[in-house]
C-alpha atoms as a PDB file:
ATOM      1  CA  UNK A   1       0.000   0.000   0.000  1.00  0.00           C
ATOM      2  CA  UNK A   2       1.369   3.483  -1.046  1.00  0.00           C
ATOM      3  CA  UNK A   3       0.919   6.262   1.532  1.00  0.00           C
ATOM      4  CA  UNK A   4      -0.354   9.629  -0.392  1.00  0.00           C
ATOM      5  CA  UNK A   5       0.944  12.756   0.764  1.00  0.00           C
ATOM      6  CA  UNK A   6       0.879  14.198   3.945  1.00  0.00           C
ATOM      7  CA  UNK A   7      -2.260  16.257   4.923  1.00  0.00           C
ATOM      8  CA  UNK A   8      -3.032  18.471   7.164  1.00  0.00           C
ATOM      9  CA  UNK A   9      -5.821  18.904   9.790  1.00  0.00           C
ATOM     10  CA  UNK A  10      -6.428  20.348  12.286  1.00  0.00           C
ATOM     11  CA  UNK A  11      -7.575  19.441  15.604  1.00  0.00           C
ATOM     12  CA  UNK A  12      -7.790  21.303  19.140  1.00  0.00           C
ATOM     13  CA  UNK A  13      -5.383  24.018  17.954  1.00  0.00           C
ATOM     14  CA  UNK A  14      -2.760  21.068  17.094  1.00  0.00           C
ATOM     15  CA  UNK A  15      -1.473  20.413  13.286  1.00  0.00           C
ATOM     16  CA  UNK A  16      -1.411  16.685  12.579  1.00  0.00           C
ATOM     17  CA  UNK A  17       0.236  15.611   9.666  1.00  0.00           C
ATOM     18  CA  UNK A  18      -1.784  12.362   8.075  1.00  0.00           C
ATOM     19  CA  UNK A  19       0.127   9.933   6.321  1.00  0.00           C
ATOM     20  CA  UNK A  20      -2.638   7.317   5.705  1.00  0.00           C
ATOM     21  CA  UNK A  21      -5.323   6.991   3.100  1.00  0.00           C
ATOM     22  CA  UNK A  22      -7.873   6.337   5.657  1.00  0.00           C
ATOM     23  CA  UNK A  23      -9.549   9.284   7.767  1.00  0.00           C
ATOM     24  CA  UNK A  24      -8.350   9.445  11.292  1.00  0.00           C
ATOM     25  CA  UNK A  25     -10.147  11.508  13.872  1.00  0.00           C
ATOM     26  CA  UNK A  26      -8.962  12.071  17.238  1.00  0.00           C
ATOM     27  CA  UNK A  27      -7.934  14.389  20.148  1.00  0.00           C
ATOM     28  CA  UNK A  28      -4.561  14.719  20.790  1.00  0.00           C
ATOM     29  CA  UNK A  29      -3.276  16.791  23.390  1.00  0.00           C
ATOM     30  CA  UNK A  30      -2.107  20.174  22.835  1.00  0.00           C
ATOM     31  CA  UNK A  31       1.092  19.729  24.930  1.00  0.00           C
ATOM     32  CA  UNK A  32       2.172  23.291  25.700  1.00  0.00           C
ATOM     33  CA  UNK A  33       0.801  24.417  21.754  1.00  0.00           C
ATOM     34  CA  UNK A  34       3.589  22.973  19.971  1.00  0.00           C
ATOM     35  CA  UNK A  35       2.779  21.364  16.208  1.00  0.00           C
ATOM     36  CA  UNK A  36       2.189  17.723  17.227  1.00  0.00           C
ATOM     37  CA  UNK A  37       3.115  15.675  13.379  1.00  0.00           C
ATOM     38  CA  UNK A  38       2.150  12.402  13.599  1.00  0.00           C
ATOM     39  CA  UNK A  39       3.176   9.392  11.646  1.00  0.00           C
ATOM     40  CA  UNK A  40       2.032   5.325  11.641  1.00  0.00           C
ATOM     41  CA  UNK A  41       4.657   2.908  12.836  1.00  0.00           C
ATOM     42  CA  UNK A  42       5.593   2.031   9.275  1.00  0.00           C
ATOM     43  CA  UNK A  43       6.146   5.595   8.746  1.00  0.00           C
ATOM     44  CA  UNK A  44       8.000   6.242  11.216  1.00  0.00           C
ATOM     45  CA  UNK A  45      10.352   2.634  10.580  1.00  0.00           C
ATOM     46  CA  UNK A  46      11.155   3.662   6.805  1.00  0.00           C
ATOM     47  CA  UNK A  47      12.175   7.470   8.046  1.00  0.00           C
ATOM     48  CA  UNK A  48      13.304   7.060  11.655  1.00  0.00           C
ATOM     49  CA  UNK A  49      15.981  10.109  10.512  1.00  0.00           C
ATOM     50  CA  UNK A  50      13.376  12.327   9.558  1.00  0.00           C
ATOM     51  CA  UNK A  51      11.503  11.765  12.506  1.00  0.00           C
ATOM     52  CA  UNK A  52      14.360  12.744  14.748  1.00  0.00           C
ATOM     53  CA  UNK A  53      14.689  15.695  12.820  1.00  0.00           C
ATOM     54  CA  UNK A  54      11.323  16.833  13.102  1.00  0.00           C
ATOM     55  CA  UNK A  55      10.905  15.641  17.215  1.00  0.00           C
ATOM     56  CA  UNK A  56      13.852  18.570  17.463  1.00  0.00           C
ATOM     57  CA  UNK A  57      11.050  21.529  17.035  1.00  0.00           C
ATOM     58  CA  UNK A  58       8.215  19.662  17.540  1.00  0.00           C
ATOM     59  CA  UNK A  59       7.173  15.953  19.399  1.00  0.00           C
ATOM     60  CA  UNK A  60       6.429  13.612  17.231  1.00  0.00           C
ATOM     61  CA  UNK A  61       2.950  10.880  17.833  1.00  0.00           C
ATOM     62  CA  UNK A  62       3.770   7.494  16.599  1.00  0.00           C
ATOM     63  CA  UNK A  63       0.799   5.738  16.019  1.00  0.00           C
ATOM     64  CA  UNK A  64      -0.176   1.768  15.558  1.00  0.00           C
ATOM     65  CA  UNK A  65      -3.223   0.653  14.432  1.00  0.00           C
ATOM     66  CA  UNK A  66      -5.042   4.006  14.541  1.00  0.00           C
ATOM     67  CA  UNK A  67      -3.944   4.420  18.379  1.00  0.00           C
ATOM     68  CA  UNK A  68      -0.936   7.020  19.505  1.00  0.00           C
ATOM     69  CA  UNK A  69       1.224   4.833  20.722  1.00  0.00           C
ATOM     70  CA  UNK A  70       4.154   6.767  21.379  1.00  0.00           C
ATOM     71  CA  UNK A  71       5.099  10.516  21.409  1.00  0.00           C
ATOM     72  CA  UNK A  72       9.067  11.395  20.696  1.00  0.00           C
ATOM     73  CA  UNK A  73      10.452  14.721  22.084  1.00  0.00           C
ATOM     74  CA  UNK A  74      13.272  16.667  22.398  1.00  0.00           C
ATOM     75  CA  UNK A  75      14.861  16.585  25.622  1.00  0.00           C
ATOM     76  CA  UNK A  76      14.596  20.141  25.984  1.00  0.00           C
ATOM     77  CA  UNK A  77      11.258  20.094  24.830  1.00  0.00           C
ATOM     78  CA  UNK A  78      10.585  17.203  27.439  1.00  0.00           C
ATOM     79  CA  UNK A  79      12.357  19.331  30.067  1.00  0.00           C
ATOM     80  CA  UNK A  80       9.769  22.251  29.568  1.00  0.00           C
ATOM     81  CA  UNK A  81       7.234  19.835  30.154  1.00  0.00           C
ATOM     82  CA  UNK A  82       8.451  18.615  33.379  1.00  0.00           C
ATOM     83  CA  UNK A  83       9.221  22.103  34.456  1.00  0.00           C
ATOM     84  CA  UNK A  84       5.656  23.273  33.596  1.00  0.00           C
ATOM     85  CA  UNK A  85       3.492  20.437  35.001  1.00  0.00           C
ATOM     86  CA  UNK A  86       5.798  21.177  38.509  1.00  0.00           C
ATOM     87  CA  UNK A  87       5.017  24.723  38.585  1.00  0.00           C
ATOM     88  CA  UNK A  88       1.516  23.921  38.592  1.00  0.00           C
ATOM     89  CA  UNK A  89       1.941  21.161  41.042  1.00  0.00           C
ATOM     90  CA  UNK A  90       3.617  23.443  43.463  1.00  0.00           C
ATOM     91  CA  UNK A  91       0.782  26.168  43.300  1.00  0.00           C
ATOM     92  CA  UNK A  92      -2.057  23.424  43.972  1.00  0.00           C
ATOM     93  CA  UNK A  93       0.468  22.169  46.911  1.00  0.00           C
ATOM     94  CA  UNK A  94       0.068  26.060  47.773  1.00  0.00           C
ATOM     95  CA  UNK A  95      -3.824  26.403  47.742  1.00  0.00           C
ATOM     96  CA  UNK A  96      -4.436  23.323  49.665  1.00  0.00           C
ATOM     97  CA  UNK A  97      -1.822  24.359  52.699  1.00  0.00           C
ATOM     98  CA  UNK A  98      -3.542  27.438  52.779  1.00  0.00           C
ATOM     99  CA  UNK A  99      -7.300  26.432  52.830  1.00  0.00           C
ATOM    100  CA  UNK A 100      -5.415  24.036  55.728  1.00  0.00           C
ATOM    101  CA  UNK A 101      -4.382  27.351  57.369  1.00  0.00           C
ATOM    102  CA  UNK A 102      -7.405  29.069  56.894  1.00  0.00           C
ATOM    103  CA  UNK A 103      -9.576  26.057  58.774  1.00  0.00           C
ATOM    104  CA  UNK A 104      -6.993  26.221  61.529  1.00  0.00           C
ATOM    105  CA  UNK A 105      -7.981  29.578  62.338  1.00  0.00           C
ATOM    106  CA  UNK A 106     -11.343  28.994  61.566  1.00  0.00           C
ATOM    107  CA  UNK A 107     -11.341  26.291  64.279  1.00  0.00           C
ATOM    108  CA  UNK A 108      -9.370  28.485  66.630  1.00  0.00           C
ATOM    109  CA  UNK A 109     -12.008  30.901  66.296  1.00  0.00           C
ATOM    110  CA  UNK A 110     -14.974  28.783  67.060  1.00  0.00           C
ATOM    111  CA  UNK A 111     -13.316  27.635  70.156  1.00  0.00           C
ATOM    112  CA  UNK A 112     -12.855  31.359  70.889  1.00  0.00           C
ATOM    113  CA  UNK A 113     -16.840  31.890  69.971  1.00  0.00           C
ATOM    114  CA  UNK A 114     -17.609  28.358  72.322  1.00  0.00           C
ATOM    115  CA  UNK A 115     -15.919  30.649  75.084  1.00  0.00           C
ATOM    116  CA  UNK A 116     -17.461  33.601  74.496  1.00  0.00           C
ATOM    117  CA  UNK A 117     -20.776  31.848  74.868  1.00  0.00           C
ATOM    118  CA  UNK A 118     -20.332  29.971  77.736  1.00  0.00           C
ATOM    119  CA  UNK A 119     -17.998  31.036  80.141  1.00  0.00           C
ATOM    120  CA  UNK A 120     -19.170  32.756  83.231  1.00  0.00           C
ATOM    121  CA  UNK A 121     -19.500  37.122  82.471  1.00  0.00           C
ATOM    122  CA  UNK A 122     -15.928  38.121  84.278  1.00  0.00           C
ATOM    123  CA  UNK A 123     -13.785  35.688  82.097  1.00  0.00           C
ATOM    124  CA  UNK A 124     -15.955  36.688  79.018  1.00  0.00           C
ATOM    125  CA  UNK A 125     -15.351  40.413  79.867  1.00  0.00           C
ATOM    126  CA  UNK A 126     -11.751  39.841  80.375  1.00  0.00           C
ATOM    127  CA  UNK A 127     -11.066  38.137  77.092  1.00  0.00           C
ATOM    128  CA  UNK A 128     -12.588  40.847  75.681  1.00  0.00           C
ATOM    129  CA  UNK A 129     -10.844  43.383  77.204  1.00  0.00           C
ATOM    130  CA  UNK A 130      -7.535  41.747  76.507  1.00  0.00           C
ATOM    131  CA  UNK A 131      -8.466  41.177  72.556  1.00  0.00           C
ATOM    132  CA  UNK A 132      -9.540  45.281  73.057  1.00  0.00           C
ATOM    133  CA  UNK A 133      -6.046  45.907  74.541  1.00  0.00           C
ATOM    134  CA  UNK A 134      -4.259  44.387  71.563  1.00  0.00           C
ATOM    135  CA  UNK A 135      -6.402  45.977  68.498  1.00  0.00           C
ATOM    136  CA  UNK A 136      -5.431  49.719  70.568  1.00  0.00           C
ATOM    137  CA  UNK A 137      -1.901  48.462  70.686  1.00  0.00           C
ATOM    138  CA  UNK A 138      -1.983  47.835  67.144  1.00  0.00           C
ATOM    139  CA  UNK A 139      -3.369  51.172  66.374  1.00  0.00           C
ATOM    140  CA  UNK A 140      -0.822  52.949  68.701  1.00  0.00           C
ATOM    141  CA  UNK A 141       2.004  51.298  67.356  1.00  0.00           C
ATOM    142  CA  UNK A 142       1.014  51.153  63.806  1.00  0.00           C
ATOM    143  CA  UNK A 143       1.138  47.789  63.185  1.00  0.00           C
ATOM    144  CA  UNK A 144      -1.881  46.973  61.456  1.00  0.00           C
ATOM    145  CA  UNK A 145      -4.224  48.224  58.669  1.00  0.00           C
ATOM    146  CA  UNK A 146      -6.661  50.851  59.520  1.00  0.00           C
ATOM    147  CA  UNK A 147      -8.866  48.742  57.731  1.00  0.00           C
ATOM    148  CA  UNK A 148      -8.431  45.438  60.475  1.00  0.00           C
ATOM    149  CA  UNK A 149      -8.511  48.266  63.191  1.00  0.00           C
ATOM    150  CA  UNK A 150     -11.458  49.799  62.605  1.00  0.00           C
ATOM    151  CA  UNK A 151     -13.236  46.049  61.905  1.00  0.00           C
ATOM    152  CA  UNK A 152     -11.980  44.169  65.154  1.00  0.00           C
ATOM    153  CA  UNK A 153     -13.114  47.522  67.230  1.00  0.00           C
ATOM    154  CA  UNK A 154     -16.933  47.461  65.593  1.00  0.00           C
ATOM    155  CA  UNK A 155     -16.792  43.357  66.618  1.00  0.00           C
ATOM    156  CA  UNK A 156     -15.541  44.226  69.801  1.00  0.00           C
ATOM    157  CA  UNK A 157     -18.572  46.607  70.902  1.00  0.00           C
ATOM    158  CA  UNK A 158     -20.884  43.243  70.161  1.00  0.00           C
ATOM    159  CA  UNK A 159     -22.472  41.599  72.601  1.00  0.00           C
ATOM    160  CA  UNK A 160     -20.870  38.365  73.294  1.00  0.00           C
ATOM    161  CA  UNK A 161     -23.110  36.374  71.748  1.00  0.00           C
ATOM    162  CA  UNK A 162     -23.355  38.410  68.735  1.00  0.00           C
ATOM    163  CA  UNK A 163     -19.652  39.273  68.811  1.00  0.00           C
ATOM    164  CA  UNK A 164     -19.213  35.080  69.096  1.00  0.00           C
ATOM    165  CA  UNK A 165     -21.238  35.010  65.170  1.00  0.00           C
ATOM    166  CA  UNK A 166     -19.371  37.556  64.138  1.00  0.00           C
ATOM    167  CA  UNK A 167     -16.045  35.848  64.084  1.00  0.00           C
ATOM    168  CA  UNK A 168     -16.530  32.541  63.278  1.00  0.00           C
ATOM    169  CA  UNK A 169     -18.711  34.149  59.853  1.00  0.00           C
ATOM    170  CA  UNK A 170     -17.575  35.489  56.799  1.00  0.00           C
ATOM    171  CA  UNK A 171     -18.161  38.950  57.650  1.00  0.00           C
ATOM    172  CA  UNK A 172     -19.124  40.353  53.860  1.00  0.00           C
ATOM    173  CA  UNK A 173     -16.175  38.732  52.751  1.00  0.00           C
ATOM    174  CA  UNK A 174     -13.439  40.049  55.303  1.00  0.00           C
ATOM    175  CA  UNK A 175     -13.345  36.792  57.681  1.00  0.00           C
ATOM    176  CA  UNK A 176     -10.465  34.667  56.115  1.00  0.00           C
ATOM    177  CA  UNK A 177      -8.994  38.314  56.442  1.00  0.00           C
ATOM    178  CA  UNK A 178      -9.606  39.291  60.029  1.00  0.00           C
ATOM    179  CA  UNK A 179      -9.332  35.353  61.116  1.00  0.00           C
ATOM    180  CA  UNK A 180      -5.361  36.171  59.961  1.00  0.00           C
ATOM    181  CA  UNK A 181      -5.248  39.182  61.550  1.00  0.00           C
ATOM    182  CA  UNK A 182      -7.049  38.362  64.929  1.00  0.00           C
ATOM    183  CA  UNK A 183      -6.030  39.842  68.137  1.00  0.00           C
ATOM    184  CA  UNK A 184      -7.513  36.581  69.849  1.00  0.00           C
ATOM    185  CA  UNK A 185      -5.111  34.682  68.551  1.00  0.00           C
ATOM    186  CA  UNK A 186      -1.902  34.718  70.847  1.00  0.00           C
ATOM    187  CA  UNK A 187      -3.912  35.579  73.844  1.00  0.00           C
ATOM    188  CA  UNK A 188      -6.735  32.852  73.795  1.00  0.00           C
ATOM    189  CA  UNK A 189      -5.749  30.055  70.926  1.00  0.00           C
END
């Protein structure tokens, strides 16, 4: 059987070069938008040298009986790959130790909110005024956000029920935020 000449199509962005009579219809993986050519087996056994040549700008699919079988690549092209699938690796790692962080505090909080609640009125008032103590520290000394400031001292006038809602909620978005920047946190953990 004589192969015609090479046609293209394309599929998902990716330029497959056909060297069969028969139609062939597949996805094939963009892998990082390079030109994927792809050959048959018997292809690529009467022009292995070609092959090699053209897995230097581009991999190559090597496919048997319709199937990819293989995929030949550079090394360089092979160590972009690598390089790219680890960088994304690392920033799921990322997200998932900080949603870890985030229910930490989140935890730490509701404890705070279970004390709040139910401990007798002098230890409730005290926690208070020590978590008060800290947010005028931080406003004396500068070392917060006006922003966390101004939040933690509105919470802080709550009742302690109410003020035991507020923390453990989102709080219109800023309660991962204040959760970080809590001034329960050293005091009553």
């Amino acid at each position: 059987m004589t192969l015609c000449a090479p046609r293209q199509v394309h599929d998902n962005n990716v330029t497959i070069l056909k060297w069969t009579k028969r139609p062939f219809k597949r996805k094939v993986d963009n892998m990082m938008s390079a030109k994927l050519r792809q050959f048959s087996s018997t292809r690529a056994k009467q022009c292995f040298g070609q092959i090699l040549l053209a897995s230097a700008s581009a991999p190559v699919a090597i496919e048997k009986h319709g199937k990819v079988t293989a995929i030949l690549t550079s090394p360089e092209f092979f160590e972009r790959a690598q390089a790219a699938s680890g960088a994304s690796t690392s920033r799921v790692l990322a997200r998932i130790t900080q949603a870890s962080v985030e229910k930490d505090r989140l935890i730490r909080h509701q404890r705070i909110a279970l004390d709040l609640v139910l401990l007798p009125s002098n230890e409730t008032s005290r926690l208070i005024c020590n978590a008060m103590s800290i947010v005028n520290r931080w406003r004396n000394e500068r070392l917060c956000s006006k922003d966390y400031i101004e939040r933690w001292e509105e919470i802080l006038r709550l009742q302690p029920k109410e003020m035991a809602e507020a923390i453990v909620s989102d709080m219109d978005g800023w309660g991962p935020s204040l959760r970080q920047n809590s001034p329960w946190v050293g005091l009553h953990a």
